[in-house]
C-alpha atoms as a PDB file:
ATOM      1  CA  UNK A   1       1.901  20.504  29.531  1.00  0.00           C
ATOM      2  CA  UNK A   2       3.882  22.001  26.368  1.00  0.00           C
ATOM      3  CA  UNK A   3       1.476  23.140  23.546  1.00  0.00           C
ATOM      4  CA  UNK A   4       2.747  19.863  21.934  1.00  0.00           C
ATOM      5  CA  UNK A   5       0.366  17.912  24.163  1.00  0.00           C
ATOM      6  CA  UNK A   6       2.669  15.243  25.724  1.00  0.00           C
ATOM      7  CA  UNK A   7       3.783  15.313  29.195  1.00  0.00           C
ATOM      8  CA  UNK A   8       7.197  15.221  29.827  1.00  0.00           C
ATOM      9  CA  UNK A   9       8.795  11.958  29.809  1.00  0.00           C
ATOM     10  CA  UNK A  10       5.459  10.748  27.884  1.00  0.00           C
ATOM     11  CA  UNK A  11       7.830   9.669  24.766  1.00  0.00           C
ATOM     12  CA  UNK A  12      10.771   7.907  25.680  1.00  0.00           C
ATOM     13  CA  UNK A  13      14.217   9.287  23.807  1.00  0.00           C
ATOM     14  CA  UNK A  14      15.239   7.689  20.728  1.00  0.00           C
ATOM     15  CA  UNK A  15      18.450   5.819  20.235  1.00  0.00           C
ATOM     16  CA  UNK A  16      20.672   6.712  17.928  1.00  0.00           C
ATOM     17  CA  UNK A  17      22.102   3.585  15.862  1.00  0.00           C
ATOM     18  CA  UNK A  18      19.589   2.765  13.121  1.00  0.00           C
ATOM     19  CA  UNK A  19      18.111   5.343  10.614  1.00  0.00           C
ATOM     20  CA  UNK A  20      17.341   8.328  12.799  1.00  0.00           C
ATOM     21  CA  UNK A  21      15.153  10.148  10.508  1.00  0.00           C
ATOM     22  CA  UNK A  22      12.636   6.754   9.820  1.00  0.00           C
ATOM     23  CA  UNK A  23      12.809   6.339  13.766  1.00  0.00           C
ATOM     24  CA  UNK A  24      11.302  10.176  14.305  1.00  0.00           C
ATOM     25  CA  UNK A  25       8.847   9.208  11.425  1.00  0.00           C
ATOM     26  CA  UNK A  26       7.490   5.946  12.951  1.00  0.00           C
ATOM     27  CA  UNK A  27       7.283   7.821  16.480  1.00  0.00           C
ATOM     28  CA  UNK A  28       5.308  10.776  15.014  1.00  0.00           C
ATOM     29  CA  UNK A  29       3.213   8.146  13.042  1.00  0.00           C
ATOM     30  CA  UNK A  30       2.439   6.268  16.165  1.00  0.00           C
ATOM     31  CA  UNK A  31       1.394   9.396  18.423  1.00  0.00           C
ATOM     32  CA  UNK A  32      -1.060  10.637  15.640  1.00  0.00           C
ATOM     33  CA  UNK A  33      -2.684   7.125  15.146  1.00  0.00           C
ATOM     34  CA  UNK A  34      -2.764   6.766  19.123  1.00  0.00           C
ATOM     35  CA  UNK A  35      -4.220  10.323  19.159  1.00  0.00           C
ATOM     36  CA  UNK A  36      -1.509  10.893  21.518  1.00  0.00           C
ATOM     37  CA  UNK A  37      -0.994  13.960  19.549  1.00  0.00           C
ATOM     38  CA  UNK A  38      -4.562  15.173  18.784  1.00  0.00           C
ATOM     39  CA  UNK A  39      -6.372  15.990  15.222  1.00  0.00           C
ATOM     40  CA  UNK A  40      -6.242  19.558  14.852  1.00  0.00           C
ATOM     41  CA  UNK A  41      -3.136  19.596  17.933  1.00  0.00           C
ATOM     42  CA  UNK A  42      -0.451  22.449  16.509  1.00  0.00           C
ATOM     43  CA  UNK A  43       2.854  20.493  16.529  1.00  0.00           C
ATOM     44  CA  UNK A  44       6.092  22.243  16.905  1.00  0.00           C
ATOM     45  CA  UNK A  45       9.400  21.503  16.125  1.00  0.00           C
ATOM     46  CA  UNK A  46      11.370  22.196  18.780  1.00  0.00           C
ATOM     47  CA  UNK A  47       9.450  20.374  21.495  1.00  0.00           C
ATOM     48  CA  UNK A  48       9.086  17.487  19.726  1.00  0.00           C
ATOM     49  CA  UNK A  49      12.800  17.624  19.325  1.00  0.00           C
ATOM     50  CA  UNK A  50      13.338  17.862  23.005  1.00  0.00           C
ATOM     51  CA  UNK A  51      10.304  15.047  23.786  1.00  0.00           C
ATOM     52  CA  UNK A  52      12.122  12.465  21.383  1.00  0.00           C
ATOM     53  CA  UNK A  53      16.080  13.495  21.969  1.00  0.00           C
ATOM     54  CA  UNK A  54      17.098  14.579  18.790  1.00  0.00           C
ATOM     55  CA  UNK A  55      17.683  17.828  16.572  1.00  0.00           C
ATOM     56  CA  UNK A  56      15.317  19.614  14.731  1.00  0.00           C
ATOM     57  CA  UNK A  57      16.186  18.530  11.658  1.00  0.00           C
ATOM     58  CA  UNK A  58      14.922  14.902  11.286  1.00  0.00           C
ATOM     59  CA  UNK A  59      11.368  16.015  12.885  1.00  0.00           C
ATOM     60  CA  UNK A  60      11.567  19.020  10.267  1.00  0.00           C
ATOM     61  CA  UNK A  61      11.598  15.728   7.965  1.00  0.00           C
ATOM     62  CA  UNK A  62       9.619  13.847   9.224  1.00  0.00           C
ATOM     63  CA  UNK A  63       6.577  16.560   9.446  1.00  0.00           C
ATOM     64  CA  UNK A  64       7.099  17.052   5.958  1.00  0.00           C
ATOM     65  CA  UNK A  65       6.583  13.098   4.861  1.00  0.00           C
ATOM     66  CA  UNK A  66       3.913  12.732   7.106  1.00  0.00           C
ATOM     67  CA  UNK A  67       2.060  15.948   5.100  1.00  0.00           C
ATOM     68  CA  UNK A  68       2.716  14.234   1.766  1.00  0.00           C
ATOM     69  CA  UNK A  69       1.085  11.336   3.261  1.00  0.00           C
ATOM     70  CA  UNK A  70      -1.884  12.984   4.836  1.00  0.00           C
ATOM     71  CA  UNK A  71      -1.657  12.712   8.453  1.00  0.00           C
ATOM     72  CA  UNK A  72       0.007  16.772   9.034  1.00  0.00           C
ATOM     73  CA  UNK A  73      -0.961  19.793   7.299  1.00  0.00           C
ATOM     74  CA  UNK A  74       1.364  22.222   6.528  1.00  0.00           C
ATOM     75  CA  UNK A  75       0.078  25.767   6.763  1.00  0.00           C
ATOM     76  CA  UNK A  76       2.086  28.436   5.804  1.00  0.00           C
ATOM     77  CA  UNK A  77       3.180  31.303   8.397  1.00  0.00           C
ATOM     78  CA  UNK A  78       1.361  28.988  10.850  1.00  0.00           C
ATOM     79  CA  UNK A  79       3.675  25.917  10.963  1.00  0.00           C
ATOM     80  CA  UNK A  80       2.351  21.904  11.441  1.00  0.00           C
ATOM     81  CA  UNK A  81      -1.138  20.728  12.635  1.00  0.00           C
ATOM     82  CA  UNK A  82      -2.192  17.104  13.013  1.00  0.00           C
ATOM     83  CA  UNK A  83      -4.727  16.812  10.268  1.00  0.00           C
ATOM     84  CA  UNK A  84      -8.477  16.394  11.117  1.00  0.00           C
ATOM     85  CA  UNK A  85     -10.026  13.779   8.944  1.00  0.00           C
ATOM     86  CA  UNK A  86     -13.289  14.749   7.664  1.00  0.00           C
ATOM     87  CA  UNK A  87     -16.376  12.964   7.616  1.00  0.00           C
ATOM     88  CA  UNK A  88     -16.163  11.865   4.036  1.00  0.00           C
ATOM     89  CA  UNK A  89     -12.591  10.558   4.498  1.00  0.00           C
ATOM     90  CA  UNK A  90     -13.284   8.272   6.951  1.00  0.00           C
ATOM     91  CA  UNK A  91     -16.521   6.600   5.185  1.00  0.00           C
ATOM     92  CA  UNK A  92     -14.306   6.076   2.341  1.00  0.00           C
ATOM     93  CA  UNK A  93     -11.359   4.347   4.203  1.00  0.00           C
ATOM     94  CA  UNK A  94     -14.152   2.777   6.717  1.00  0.00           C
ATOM     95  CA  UNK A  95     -15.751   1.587   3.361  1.00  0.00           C
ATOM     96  CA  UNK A  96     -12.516   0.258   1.203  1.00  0.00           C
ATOM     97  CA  UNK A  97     -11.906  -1.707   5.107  1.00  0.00           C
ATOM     98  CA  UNK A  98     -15.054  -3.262   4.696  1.00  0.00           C
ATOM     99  CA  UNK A  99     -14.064  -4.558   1.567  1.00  0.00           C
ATOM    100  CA  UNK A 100     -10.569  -5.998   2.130  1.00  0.00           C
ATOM    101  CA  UNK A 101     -11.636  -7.370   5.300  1.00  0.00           C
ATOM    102  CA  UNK A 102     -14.875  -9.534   4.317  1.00  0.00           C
ATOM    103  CA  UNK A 103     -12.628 -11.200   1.780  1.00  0.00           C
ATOM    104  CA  UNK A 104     -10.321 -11.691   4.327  1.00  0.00           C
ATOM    105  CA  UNK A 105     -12.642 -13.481   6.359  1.00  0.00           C
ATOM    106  CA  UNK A 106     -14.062 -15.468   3.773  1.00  0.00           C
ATOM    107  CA  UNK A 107     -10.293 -16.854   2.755  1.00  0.00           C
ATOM    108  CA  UNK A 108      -9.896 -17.211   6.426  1.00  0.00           C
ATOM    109  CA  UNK A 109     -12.684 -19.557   6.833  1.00  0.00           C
ATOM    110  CA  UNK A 110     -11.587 -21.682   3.690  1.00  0.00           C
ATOM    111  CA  UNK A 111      -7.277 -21.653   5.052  1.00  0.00           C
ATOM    112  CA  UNK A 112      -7.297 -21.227   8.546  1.00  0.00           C
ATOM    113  CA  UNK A 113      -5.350 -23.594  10.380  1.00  0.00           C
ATOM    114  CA  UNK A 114      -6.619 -25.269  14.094  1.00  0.00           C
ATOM    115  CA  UNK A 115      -3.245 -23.205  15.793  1.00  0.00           C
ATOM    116  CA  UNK A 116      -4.514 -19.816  13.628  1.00  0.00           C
ATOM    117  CA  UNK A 117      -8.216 -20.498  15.097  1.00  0.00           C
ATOM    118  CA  UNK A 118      -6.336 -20.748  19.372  1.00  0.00           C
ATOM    119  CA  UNK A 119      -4.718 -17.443  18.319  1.00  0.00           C
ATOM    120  CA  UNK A 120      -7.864 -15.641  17.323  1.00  0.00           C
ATOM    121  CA  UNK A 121      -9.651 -16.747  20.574  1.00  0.00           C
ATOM    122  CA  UNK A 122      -6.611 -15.686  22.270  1.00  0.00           C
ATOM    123  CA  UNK A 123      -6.691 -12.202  21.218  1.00  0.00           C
ATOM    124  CA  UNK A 124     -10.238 -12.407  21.881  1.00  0.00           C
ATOM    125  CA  UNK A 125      -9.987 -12.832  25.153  1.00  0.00           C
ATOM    126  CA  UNK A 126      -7.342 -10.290  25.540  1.00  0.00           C
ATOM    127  CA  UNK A 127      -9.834  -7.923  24.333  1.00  0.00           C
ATOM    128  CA  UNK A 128     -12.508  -8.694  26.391  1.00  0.00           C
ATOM    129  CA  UNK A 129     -10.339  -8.456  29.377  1.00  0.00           C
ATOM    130  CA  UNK A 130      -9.176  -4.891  28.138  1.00  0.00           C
ATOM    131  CA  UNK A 131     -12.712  -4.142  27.421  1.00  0.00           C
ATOM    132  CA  UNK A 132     -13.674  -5.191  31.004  1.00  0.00           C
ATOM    133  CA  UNK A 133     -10.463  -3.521  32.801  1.00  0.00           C
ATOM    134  CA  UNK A 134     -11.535  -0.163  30.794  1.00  0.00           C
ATOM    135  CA  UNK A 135      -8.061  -0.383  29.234  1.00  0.00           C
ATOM    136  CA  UNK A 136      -8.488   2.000  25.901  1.00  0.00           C
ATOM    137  CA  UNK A 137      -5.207   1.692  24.581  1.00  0.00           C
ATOM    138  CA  UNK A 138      -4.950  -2.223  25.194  1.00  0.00           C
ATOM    139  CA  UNK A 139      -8.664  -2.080  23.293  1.00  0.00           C
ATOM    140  CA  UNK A 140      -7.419  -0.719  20.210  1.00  0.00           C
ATOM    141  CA  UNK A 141      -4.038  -2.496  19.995  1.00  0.00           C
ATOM    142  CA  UNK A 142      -5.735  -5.651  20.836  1.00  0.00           C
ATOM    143  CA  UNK A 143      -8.078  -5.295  18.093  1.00  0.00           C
ATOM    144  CA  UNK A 144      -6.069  -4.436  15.403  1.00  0.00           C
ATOM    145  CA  UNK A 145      -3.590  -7.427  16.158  1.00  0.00           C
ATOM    146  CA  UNK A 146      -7.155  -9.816  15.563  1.00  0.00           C
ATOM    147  CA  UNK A 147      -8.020  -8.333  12.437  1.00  0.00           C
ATOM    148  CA  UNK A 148      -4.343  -8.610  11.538  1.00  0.00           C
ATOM    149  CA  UNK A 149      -4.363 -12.123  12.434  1.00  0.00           C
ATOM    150  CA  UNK A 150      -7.668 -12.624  10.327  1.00  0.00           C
ATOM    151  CA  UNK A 151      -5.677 -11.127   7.225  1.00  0.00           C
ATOM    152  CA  UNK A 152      -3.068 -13.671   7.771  1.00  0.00           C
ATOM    153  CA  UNK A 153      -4.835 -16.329   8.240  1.00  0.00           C
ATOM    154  CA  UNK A 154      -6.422 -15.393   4.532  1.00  0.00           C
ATOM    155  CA  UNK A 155      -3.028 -16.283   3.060  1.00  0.00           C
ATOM    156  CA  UNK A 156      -3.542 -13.781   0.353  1.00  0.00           C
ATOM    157  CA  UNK A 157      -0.334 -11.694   0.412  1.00  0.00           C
ATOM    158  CA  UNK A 158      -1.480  -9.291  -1.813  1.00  0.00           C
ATOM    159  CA  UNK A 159      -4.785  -8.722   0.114  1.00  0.00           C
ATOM    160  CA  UNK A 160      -2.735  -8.391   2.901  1.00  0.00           C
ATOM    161  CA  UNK A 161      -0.484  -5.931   1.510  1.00  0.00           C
ATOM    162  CA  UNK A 162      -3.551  -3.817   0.617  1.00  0.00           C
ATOM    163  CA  UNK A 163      -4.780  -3.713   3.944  1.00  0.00           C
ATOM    164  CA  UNK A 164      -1.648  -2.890   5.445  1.00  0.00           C
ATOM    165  CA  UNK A 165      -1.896   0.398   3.622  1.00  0.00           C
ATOM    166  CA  UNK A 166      -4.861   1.200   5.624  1.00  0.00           C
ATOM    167  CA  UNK A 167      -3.961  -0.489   8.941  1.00  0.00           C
ATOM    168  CA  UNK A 168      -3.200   2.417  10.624  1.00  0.00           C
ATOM    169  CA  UNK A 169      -5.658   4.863   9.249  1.00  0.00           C
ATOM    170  CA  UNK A 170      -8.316   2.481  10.656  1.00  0.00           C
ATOM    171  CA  UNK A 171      -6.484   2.614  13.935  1.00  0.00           C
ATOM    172  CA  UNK A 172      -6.570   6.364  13.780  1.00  0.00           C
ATOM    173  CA  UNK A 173     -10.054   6.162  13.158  1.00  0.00           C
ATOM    174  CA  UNK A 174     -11.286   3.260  15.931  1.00  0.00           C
ATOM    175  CA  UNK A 175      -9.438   4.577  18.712  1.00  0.00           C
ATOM    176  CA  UNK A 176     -12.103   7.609  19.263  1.00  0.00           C
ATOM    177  CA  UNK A 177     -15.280   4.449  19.114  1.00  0.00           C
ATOM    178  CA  UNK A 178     -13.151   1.707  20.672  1.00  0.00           C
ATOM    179  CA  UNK A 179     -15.157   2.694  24.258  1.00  0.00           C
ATOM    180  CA  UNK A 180     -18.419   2.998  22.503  1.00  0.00           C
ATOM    181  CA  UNK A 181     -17.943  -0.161  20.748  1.00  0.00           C
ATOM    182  CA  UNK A 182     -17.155  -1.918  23.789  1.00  0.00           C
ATOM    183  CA  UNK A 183     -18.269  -5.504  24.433  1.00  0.00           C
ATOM    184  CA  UNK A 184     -20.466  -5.679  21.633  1.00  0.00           C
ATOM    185  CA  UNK A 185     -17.398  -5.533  19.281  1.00  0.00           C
ATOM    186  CA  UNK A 186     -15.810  -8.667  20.802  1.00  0.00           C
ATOM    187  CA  UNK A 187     -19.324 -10.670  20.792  1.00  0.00           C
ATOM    188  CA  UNK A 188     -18.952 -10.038  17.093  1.00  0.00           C
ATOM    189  CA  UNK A 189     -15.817 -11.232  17.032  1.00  0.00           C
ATOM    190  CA  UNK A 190     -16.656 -14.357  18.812  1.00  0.00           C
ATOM    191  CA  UNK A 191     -18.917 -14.816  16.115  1.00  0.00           C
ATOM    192  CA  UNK A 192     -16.437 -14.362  13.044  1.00  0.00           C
ATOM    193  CA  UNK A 193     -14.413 -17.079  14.903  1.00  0.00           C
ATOM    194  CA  UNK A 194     -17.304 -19.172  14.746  1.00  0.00           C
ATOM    195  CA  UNK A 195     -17.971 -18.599  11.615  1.00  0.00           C
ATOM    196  CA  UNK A 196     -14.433 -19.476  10.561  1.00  0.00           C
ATOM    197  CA  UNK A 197     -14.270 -22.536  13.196  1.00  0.00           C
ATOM    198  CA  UNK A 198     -17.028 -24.152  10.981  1.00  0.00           C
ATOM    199  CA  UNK A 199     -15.432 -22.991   7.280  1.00  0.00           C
ATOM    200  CA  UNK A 200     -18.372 -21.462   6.562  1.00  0.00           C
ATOM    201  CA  UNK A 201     -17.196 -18.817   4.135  1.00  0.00           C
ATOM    202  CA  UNK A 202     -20.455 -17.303   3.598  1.00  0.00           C
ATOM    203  CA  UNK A 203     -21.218 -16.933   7.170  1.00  0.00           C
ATOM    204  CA  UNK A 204     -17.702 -15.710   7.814  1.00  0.00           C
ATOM    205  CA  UNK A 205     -17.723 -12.890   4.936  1.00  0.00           C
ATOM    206  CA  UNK A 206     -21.100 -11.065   6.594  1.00  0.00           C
ATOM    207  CA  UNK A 207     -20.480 -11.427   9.903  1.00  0.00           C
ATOM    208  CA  UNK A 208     -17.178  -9.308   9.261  1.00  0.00           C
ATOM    209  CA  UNK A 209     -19.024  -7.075   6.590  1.00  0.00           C
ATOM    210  CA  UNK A 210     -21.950  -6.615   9.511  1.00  0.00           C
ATOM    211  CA  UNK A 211     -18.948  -5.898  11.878  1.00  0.00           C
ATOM    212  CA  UNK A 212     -16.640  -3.402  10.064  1.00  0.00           C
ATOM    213  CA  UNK A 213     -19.865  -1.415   9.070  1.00  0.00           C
ATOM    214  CA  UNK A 214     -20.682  -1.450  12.796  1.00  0.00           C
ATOM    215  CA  UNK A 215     -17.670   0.790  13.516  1.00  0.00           C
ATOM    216  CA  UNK A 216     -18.117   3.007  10.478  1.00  0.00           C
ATOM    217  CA  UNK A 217     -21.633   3.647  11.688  1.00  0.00           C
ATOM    218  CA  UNK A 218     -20.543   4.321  15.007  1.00  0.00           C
ATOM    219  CA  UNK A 219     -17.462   6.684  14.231  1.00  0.00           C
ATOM    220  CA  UNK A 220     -19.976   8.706  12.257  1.00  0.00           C
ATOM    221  CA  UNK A 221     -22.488   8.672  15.617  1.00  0.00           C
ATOM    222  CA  UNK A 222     -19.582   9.387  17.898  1.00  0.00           C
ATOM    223  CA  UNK A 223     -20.695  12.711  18.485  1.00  0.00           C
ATOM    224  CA  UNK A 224     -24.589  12.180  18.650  1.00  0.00           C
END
């Protein structure tokens, strides 16, 4: 195990047509949010390199965009760290979620389409399989794809756009709860579909405000 945390052969090597240095970004991005690389986790530069097949260079880059957005810190005569959200950060994305998504499932329940309804209860049951099968990873995916669907089915682009800005931030911060949340998360979104199945906005908007403030309380308890 190198001190970058990933076995090897964990991160397949990146191709080389397409814009190299966005590439390295998105596959940093995605091992953070995954917690594949761990908050706190001391990255380095040159094994990275080696885990993703490229130079140094465009992961030199890439650490450096990802501190301007938040998710490295940068310490100086210590080198790159996977940042470690605190408490406080999290309520405040958890919180701004709650807000974007309520509305989201209140427009849902006034827009959504019979087809958009089959795809929800797809995913649901996706989930609940993943849940069952004590497939993590599938878990967390699986869930963001629903709420992603929910935010379509809103047909507010600019609401969506919004929560796309915090899509992966709420990944980053599920992933450690996704276990804990478990079955009970998917019975709540059986009832959201419900809710939207019978265009009842009002019914729709707290049953995702009960729901989003479910996982903020339990990322807060994770360590109880």
């Amino acid at each position: 195990m190198l001190s970058a945390g990933l076995p090897h052969g964990a991160v397949p090597k990146l191709e080389r047509p397409g814009p190299l240095r966005e590439r390295v970004y998105e596959a940093l991005l995605e091992l953070i949010t995954t917690r594949a690389l761990r908050p706190g986790q001391h990255l380095v530069e040159s094994e990275l390199a080696g885990h993703l097949g490229v130079s140094r260079q465009p992961v030199r880059e890439a650490l450096q965009r990802l501190n301007t957005e938040g998710w490295v810190d940068l310490r100086p005569a210590q080198g790159a760290f996977v940042h470690e959200p605190t408490e406080e950060e999290a309520d405040q994305l958890l919180t701004v979620r709650t807000l974007l998504e309520a509305e989201a499932a209140r427009l849902a329940a006034a827009n959504a389409t019979s087809a958009g309804i089959t795809a929800l209860e797809e995913l649901c049951a996706t989930g609940e399989q993943a849940v069952a099968d004590g497939e993590v990873d599938t878990v967390v995916a699986t869930n963001a794809a629903f709420h992603a669907k929910v935010m379509e089915l809103a047909g507010n682009l600019v609401l969506a756009e919004l929560a796309g800005q915090v899509d992966r931030r709420v990944r980053w911060y599920y992933t450690p709860v996704a276990r804990q949340r478990g079955k009970q998360s998917w019975i709540e979104h059986r009832a959201l579909i419900a809710a939207i199945s019978d265009r009842d906005e009002s019914r729709a908007t707290e049953v995702m405000r009960a729901h989003t403030e479910h996982t903020r309380a339990t990322y807060h308890q994770r360590n109880a």
